[in-house]
C-alpha atoms as a PDB file:
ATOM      1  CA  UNK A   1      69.955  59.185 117.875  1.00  0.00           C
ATOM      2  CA  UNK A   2      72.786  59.218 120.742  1.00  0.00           C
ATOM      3  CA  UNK A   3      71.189  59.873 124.349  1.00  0.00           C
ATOM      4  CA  UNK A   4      73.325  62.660 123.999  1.00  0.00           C
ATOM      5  CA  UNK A   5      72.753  64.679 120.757  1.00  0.00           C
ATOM      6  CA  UNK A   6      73.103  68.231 120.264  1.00  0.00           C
ATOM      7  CA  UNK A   7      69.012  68.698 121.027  1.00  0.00           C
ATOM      8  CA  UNK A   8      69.396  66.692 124.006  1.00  0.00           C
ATOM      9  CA  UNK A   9      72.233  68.651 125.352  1.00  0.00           C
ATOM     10  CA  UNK A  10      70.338  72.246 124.333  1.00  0.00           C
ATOM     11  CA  UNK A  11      67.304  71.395 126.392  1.00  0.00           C
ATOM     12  CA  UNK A  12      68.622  70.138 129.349  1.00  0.00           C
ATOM     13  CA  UNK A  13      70.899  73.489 129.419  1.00  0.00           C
ATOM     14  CA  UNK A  14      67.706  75.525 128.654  1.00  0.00           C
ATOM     15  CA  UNK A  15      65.626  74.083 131.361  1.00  0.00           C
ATOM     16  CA  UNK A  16      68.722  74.327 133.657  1.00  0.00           C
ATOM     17  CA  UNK A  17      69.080  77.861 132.863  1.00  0.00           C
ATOM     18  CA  UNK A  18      65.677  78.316 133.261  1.00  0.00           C
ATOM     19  CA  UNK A  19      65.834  78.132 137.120  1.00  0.00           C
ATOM     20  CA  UNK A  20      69.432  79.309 137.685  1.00  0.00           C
ATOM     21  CA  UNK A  21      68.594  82.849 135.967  1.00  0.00           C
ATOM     22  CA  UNK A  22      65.950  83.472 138.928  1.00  0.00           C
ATOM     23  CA  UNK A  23      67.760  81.532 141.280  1.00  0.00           C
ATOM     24  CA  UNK A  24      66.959  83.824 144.092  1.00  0.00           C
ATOM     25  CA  UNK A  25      63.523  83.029 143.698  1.00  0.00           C
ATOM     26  CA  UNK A  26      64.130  78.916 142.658  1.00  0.00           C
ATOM     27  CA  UNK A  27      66.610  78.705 145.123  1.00  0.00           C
ATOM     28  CA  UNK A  28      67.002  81.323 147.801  1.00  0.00           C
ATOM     29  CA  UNK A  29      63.533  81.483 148.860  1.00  0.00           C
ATOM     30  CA  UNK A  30      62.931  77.729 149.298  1.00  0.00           C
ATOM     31  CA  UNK A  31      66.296  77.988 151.870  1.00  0.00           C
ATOM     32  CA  UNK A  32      64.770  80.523 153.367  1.00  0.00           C
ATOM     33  CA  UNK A  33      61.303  78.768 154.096  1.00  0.00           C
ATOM     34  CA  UNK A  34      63.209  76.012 155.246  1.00  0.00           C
ATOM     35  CA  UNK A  35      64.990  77.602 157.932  1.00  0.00           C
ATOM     36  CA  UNK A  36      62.260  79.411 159.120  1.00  0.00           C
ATOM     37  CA  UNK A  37      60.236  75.874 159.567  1.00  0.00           C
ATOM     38  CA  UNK A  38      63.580  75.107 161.644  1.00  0.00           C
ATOM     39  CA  UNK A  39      63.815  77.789 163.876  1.00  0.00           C
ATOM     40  CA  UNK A  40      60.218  77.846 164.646  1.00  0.00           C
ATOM     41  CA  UNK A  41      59.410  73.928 165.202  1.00  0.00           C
ATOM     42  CA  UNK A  42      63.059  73.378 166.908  1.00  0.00           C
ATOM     43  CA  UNK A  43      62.404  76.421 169.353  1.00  0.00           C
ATOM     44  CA  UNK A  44      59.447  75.089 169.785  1.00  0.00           C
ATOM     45  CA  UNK A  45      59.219  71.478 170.536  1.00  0.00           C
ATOM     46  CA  UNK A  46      63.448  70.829 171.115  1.00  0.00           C
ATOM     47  CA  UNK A  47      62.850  70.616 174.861  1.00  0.00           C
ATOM     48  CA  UNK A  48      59.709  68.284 174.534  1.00  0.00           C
ATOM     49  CA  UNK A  49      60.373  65.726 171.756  1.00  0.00           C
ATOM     50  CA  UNK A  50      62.938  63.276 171.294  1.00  0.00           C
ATOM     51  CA  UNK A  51      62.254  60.859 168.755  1.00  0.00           C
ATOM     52  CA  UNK A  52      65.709  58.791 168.789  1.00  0.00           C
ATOM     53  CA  UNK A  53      67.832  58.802 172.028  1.00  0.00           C
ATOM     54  CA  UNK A  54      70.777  59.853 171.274  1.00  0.00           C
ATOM     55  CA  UNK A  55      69.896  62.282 168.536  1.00  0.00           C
ATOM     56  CA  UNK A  56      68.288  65.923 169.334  1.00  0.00           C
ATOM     57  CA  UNK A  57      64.868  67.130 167.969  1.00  0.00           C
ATOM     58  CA  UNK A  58      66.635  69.737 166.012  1.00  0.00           C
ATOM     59  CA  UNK A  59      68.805  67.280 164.718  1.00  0.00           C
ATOM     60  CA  UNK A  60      66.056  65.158 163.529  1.00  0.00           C
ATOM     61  CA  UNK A  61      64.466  67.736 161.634  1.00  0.00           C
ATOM     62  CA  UNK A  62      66.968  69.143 159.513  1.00  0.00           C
ATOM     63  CA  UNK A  63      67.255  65.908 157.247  1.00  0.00           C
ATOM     64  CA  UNK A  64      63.202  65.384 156.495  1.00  0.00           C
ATOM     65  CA  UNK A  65      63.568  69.405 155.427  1.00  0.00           C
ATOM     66  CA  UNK A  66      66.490  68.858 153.487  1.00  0.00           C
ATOM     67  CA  UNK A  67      64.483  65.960 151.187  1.00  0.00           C
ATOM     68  CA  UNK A  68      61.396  68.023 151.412  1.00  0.00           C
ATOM     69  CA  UNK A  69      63.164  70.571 149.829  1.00  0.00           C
ATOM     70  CA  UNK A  70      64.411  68.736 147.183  1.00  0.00           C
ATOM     71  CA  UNK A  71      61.164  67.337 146.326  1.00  0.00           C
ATOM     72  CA  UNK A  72      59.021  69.844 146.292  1.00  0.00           C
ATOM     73  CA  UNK A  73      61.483  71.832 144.203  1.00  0.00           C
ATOM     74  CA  UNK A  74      61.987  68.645 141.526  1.00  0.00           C
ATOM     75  CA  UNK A  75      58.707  68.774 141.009  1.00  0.00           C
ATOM     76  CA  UNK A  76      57.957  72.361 140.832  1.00  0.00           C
ATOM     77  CA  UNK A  77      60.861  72.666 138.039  1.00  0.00           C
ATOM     78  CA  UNK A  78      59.219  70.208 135.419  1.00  0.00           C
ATOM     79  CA  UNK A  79      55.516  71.167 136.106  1.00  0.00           C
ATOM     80  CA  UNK A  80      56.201  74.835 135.793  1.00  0.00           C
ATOM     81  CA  UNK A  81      58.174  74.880 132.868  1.00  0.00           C
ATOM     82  CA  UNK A  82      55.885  72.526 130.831  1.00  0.00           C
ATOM     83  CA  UNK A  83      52.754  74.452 131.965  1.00  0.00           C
ATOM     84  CA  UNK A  84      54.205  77.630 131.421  1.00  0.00           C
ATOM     85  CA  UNK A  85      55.447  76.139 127.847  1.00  0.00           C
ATOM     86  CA  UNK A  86      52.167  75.334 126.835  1.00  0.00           C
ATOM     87  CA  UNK A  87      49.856  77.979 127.714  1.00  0.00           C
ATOM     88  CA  UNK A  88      52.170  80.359 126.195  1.00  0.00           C
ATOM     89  CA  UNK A  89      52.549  78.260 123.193  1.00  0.00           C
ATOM     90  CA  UNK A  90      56.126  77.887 123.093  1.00  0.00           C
ATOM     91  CA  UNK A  91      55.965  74.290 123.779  1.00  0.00           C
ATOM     92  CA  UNK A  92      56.420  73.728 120.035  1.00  0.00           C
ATOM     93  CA  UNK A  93      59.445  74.833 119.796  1.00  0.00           C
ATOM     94  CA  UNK A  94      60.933  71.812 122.299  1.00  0.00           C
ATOM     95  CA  UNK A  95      58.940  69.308 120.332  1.00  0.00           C
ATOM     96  CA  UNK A  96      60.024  70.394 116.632  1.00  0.00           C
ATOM     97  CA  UNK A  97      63.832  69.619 117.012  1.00  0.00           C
ATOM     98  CA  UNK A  98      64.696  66.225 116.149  1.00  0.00           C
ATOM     99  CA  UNK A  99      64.462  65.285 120.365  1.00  0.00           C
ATOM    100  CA  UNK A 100      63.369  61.410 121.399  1.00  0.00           C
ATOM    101  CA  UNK A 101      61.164  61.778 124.124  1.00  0.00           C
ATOM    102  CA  UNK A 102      63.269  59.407 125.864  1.00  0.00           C
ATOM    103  CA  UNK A 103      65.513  62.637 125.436  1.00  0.00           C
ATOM    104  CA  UNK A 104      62.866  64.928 126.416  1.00  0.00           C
ATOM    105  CA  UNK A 105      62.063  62.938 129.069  1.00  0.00           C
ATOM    106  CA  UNK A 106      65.732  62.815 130.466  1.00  0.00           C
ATOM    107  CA  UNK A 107      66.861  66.776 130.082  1.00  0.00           C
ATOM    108  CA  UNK A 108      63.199  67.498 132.561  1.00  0.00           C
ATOM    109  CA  UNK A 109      64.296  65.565 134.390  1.00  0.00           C
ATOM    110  CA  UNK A 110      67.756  65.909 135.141  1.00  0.00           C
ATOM    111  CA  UNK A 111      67.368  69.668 135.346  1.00  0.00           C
ATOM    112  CA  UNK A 112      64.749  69.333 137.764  1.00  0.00           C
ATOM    113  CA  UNK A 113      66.740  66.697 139.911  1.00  0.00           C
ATOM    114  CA  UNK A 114      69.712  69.914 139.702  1.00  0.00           C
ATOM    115  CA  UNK A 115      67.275  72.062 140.888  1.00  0.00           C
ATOM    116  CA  UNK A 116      66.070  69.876 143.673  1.00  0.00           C
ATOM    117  CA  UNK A 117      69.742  69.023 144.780  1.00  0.00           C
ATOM    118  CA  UNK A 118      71.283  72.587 144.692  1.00  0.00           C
ATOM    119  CA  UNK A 119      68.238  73.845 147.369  1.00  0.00           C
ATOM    120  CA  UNK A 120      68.672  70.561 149.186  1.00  0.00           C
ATOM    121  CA  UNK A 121      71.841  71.187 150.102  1.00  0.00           C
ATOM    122  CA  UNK A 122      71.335  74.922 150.739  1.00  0.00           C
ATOM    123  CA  UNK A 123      69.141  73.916 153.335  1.00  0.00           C
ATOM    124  CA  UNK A 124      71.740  71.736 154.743  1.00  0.00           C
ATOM    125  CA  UNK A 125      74.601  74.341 154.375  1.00  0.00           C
ATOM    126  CA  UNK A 126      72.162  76.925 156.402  1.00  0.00           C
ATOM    127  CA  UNK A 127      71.485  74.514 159.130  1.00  0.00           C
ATOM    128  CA  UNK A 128      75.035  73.594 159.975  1.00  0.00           C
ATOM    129  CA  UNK A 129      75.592  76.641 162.246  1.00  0.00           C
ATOM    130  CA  UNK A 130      72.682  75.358 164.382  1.00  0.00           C
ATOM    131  CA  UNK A 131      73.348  71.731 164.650  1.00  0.00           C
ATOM    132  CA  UNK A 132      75.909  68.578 164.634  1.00  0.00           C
ATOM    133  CA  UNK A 133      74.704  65.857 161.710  1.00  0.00           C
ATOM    134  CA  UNK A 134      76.116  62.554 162.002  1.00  0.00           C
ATOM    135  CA  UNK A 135      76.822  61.063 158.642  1.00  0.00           C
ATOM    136  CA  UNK A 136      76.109  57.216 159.455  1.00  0.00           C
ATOM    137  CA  UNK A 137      76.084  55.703 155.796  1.00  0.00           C
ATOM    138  CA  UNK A 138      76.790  58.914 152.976  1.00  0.00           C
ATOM    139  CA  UNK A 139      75.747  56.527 149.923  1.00  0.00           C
ATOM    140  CA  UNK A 140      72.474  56.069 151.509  1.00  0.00           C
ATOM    141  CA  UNK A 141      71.792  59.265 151.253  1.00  0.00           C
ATOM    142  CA  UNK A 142      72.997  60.198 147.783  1.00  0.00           C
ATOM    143  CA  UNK A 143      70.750  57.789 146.548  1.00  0.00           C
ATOM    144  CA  UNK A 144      67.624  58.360 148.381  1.00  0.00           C
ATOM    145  CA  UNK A 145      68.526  62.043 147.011  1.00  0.00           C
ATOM    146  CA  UNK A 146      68.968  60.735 143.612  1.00  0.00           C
ATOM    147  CA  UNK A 147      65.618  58.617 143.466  1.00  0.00           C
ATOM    148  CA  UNK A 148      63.449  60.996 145.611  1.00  0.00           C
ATOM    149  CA  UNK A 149      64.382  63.836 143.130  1.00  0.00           C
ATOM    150  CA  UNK A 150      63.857  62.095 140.038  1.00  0.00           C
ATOM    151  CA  UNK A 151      60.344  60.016 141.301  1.00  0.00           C
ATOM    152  CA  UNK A 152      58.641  64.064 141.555  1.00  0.00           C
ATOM    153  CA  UNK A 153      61.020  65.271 138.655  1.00  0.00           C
ATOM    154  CA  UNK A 154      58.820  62.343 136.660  1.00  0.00           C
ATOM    155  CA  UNK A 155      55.915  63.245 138.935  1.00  0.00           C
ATOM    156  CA  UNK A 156      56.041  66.941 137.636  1.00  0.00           C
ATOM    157  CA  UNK A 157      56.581  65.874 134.033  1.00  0.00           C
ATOM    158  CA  UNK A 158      53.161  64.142 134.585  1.00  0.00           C
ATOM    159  CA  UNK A 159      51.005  66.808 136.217  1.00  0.00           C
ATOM    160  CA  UNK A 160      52.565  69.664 133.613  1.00  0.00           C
ATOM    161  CA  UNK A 161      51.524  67.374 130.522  1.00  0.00           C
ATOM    162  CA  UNK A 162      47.935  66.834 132.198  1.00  0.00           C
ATOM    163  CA  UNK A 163      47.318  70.605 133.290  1.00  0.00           C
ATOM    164  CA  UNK A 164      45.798  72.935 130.860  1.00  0.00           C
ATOM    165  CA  UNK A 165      46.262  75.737 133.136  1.00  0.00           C
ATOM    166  CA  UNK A 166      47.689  77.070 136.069  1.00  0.00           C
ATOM    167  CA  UNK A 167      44.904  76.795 137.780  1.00  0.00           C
ATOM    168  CA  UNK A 168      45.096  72.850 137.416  1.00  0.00           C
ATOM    169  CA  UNK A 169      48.545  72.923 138.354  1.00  0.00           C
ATOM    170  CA  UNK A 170      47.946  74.392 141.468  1.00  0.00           C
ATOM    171  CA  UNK A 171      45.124  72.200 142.308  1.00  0.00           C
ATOM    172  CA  UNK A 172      47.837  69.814 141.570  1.00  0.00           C
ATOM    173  CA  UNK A 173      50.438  70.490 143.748  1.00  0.00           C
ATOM    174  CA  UNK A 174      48.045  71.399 146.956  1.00  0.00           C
ATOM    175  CA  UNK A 175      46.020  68.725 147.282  1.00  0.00           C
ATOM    176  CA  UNK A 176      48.545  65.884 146.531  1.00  0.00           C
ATOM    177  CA  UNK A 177      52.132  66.768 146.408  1.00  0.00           C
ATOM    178  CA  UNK A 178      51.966  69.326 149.692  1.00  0.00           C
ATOM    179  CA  UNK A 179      50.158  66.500 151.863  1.00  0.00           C
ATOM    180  CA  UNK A 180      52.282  63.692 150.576  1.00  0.00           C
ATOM    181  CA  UNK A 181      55.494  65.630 151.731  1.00  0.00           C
ATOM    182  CA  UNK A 182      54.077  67.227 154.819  1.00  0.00           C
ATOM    183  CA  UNK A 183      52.380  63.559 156.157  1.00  0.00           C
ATOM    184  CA  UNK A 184      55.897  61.938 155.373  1.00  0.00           C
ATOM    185  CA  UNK A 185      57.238  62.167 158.460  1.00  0.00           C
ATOM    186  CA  UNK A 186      59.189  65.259 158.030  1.00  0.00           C
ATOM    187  CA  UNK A 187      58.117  66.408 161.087  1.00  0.00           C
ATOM    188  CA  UNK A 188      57.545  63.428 163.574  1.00  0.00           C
ATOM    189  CA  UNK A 189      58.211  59.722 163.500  1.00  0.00           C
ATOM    190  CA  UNK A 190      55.382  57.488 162.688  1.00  0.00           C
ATOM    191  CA  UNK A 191      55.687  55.767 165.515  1.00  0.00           C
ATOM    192  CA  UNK A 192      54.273  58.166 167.144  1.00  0.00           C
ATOM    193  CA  UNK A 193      51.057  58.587 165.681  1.00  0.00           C
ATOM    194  CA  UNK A 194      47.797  56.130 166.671  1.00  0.00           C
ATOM    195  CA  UNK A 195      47.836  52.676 165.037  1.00  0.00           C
ATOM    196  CA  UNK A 196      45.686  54.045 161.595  1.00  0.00           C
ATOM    197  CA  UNK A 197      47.721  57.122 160.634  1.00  0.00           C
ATOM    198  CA  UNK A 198      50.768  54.752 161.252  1.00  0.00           C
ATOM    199  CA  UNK A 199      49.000  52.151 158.398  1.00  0.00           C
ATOM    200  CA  UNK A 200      47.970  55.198 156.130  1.00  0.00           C
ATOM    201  CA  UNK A 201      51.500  56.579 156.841  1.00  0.00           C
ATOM    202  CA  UNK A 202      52.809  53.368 155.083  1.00  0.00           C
ATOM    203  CA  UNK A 203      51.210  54.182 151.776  1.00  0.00           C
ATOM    204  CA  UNK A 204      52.890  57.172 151.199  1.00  0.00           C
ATOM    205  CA  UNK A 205      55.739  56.885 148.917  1.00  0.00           C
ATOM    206  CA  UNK A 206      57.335  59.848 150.165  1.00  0.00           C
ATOM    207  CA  UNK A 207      57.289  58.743 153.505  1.00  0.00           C
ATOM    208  CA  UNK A 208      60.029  56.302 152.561  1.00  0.00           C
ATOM    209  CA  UNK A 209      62.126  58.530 150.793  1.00  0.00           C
ATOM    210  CA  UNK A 210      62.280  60.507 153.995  1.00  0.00           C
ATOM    211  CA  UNK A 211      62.872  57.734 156.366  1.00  0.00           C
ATOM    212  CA  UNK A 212      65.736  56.346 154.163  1.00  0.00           C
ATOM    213  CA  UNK A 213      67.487  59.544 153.480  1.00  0.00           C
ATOM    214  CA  UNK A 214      67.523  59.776 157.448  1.00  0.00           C
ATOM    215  CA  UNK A 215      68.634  56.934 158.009  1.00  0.00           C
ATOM    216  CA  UNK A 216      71.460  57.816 155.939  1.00  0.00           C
ATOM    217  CA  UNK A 217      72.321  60.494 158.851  1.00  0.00           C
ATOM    218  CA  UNK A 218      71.527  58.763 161.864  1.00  0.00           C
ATOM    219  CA  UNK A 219      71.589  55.141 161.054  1.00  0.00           C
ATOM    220  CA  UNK A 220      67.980  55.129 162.510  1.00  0.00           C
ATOM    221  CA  UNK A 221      64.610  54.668 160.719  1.00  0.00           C
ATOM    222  CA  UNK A 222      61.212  53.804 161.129  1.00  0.00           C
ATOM    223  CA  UNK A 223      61.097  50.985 158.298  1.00  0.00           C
ATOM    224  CA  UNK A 224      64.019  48.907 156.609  1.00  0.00           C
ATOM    225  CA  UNK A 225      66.460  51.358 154.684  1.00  0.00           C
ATOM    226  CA  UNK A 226      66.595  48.459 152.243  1.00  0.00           C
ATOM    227  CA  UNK A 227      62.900  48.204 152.532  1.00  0.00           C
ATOM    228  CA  UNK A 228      62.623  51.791 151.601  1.00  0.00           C
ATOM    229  CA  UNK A 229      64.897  51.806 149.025  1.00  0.00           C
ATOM    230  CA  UNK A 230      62.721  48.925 147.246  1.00  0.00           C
ATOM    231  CA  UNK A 231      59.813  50.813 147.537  1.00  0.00           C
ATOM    232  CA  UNK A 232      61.155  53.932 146.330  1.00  0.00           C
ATOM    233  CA  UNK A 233      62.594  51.942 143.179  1.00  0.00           C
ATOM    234  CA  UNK A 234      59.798  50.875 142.506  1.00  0.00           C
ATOM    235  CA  UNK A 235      57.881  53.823 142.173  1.00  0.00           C
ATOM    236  CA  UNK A 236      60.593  55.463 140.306  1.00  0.00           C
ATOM    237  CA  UNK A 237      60.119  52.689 137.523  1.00  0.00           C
ATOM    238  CA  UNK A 238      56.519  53.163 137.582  1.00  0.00           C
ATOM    239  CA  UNK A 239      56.124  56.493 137.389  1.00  0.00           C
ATOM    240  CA  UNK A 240      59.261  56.948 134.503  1.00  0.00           C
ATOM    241  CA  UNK A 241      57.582  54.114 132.738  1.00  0.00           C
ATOM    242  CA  UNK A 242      54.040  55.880 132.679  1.00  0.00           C
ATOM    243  CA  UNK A 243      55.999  59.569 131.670  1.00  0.00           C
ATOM    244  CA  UNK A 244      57.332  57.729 129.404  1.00  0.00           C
ATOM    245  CA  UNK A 245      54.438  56.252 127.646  1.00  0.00           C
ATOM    246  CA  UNK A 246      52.396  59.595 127.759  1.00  0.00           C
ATOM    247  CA  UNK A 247      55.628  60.823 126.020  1.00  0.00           C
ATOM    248  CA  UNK A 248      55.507  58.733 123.408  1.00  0.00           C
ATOM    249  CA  UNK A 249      52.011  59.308 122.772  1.00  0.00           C
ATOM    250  CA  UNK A 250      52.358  62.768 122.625  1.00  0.00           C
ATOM    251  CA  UNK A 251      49.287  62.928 125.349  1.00  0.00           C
ATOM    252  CA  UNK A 252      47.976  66.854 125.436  1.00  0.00           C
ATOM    253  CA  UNK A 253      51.472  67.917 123.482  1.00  0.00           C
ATOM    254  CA  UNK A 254      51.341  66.922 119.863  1.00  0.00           C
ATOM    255  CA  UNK A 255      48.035  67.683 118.311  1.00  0.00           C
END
């Protein structure tokens, strides 16, 4: 069976359609959060923070809520849909087709990377009335927008197989995805936090698909974009192996 079969092809438009349909709600009110975090931390700290020289507060925060957009949102697409799928019961009709869960794995996932690019660069389209990006190196950024979308596409593909509920889900998303993206540096550079939070700082994955995709603007960064970007593949191959393997399994989908 071809990567791209007929099955394949059916499920990745499904889960695509999924979000479009209610796009005002997948995709409009995401933008819309994200602006408001703009206008309210810019307005308030533009005059007293400056965290490269030659590059304005505002400036610096539009490209950590771009990618924390785009996470959040890859993530949310994959563990919604399967959670939803299975306490409704409907899940059985994605696993009866003849679909490899390499297959399965790959539609999730790519819709869920859509998802997470199409609000990502809402966010940036909203923000260009109220500041001048640089574009230092454009391929860095693509691909820290590539791999940071698909590392919580795979992430969400993980927590919607392991939740039996919403409730779960939830739990989920607030106590580890929402303080991994909000402790990434979105915000503030690390740099200037005390000497601990800087070391606890540097075990969060997401932190470094932050600090590369801004380094893609700026051509500034905290760490090593090439650092970074060897993290980041790294955890992409990890955590697609271990979807991967609970796919195969069938863990909490096949009876």
């Amino acid at each position: 069976m071809t990567m791209f079969s007929s099955a394949f092809k059916t499920l990745l438009y499904k889960e695509t359609l999924r979000f479009w349909k209610v796009s005002f709600q997948t995709v409009a009110a995401p933008v819309l959060t994200s602006l408001l975090y703009l206008l309210i931390f810019s307005h308030a700290l533009e005059a007293h923070v400056r965290v490269y020289e030659s590059v304005s507060y505002t400036a610096f925060l539009v490209p950590g809520l771009v990618m924390m957009s785009l996470l959040q949102n890859a993530f949310a697409n994959t563990s919604s849909s399967l959670i939803q799928s299975k306490v409704t019961g409907n899940i059985i009709f994605v696993l009866l087709p003849p679909l490899s869960y390499r297959e399965f794995f790959a539609a999730y996932v790519l819709a869920a990377m859509l998802r997470g690019l199409v609000v990502g660069l809402g966010v940036w389209l909203v923000t260009l009335w109220m500041v001048d990006l640089q574009y230092a190196h454009p391929l860095w950024i693509v691909a820290f927008a590539l791999l940071g979308g698909a590392i919580l596409a795979a992430l969400g593909v993980i927590a919607g197989i392991w939740a039996d509920k919403f409730d779960q889900l939830a739990a989920f998303q607030n106590f580890i995805i929402m303080p991994l993206t909000f402790l990434s540096g979105v915000f503030y550079s690390i740099h200037t936090l005390p000497p601990f939070w800087q070391a606890v700082s540097h075990v969060n994955p997401v932190f470094y698909m932050i600090d590369g995709f801004r380094y893609g603007f700026f051509g500034q960064s905290d760490v090593s974009p090439w650092v970074s970007l060897a993290i980041v593949g790294f955890c992409f191959i990890l955590l697609s192996s271990l979807t991967l393997a609970l796919l195969a399994r069938g863990y909490k989908l096949r009876g």
